[in-house]
Protein backbone atom coordinates (compact mmCIF):
# COMPACT_ATOMS: atom_id res chain seq x y z
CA UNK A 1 0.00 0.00 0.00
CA UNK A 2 1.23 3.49 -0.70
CA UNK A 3 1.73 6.48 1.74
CA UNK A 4 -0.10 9.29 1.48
CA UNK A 5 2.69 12.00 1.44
CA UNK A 6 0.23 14.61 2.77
CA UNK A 7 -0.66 12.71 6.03
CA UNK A 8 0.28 14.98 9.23
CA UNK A 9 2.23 12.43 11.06
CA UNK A 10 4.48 12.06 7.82
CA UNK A 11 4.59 15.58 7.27
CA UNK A 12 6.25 16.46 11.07
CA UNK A 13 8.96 14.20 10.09
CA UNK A 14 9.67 15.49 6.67
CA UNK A 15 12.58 18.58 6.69
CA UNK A 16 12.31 21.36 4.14
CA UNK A 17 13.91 19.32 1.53
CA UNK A 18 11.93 16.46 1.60
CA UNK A 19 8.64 18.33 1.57
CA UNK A 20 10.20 20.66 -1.42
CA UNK A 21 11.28 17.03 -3.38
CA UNK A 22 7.38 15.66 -2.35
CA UNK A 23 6.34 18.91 -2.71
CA UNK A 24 3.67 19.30 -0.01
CA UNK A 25 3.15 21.46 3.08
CA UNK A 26 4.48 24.93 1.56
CA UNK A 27 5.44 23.73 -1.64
CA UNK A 28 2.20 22.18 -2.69
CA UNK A 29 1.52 23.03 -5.80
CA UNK A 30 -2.31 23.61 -7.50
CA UNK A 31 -3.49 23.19 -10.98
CA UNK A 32 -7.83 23.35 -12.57
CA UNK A 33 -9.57 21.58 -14.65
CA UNK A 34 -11.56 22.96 -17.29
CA UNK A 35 -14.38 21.88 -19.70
CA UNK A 36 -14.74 23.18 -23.18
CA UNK A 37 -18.31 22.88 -25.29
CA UNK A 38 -18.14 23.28 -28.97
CA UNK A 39 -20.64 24.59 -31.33
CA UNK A 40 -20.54 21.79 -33.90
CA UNK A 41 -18.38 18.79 -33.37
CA UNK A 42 -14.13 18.82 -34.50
CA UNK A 43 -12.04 17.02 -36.05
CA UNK A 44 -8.80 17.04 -37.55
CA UNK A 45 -6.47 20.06 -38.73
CA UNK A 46 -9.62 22.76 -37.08
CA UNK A 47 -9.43 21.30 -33.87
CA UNK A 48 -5.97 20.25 -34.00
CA UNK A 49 -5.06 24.16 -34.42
CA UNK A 50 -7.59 25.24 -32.30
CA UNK A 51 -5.71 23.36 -29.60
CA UNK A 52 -1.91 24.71 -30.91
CA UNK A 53 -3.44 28.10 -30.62
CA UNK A 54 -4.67 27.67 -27.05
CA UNK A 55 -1.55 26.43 -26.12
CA UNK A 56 0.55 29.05 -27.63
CA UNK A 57 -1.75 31.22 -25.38
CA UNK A 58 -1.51 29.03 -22.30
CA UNK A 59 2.52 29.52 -22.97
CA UNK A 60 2.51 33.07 -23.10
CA UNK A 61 1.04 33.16 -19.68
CA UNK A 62 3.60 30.56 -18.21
CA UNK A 63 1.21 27.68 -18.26
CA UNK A 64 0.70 24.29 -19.12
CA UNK A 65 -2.20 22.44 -21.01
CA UNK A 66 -2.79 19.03 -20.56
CA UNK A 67 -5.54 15.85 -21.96
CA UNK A 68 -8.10 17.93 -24.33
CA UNK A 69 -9.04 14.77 -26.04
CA UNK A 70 -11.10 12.29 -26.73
CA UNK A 71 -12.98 10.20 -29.59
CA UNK A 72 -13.11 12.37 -32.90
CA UNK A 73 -15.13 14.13 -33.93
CA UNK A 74 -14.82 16.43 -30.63
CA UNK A 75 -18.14 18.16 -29.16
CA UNK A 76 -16.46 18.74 -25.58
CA UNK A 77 -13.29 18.02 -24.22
CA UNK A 78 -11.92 18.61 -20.44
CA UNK A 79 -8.28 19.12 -19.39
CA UNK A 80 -5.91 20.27 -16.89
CA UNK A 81 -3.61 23.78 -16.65
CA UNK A 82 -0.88 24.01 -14.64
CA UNK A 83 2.42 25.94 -14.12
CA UNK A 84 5.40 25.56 -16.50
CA UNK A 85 7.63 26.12 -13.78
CA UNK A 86 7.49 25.55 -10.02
CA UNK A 87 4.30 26.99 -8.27
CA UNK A 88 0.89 27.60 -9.23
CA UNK A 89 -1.37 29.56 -11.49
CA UNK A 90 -3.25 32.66 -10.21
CA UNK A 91 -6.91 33.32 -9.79
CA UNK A 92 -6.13 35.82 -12.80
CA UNK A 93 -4.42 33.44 -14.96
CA UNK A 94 -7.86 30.98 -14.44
CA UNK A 95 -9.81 33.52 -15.27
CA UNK A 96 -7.44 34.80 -18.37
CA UNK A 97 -7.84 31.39 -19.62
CA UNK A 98 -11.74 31.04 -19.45
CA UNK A 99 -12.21 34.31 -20.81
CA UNK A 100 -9.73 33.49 -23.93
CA UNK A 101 -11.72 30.37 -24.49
CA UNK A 102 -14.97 32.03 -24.40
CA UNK A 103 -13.83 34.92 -27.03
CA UNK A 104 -13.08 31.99 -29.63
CA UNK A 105 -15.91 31.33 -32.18
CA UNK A 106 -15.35 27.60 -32.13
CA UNK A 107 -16.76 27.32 -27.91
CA UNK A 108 -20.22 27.54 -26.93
CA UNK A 109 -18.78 27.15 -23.21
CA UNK A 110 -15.97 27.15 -21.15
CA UNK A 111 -15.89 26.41 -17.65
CA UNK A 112 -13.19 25.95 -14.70
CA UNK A 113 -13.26 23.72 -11.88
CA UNK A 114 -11.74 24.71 -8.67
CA UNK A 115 -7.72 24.55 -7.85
CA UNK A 116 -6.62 20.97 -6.88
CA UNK A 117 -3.59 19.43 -5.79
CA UNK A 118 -1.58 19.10 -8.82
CA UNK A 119 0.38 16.14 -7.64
CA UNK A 120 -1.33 14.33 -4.86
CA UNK A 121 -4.73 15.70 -5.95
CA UNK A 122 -6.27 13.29 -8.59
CA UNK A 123 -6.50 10.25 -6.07
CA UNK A 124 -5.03 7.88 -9.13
């Protein structure tokens, strides 16, 4: 069986370090979901640089996309953003997102789930 990394008697006798390397306790690091609707259904090069153009914008803001797949032809699709680097994204950069997704013609909706756990979070 695994150890949870987050439970409080393993976290008193982790140092600095080791909660840094685990990263928990102050170095915990969050990431959101989010859930895209399309107007008709995608497939191929559209969605394909629908999805290069969100991530180019995701990029510019120091973030991460993740998943947005599924079976073709694509009516919704859900994923995860994150930080390129160390930390987390800011309530500004999940609401930068959502309102880039909602100004393209191709998404009926866009919507963001709260911030999670990016590591230890997903309960996999």
């Amino acid at each position: 069986m695994k150890r949870d990394p987050r439970s409080t008697s393993r976290m008193r006798r982790l140092n600095a370090r080791q909660r840094k390397k685990l990263r928990v306790g102050e170095f915990r690091e969050h990431c959101f979901d989010v859930e895209l609707v399309f107007h008709s259904p995608m497939r191929g090069a559209p969605y394909h640089d629908f999805i290069n153009d969100f991530f180019g914008a995701l990029e510019e803001r120091g973030l991460l996309g993740g998943g947005f797949g599924g079976r073709e032809p694509f009516s919704e699709t859900e994923g995860v953003v994150a930080r390129i680097e160390r930390g987390s994204p800011s309530e500004d950069d999940r609401e930068a997102v959502i309102a880039w997704l909602r100004a393209r013609p191709e998404v009926v909706d866009a919507r963001a789930r709260e911030f999670k756990d990016a590591w230890h979070g997903y309960g996999f």
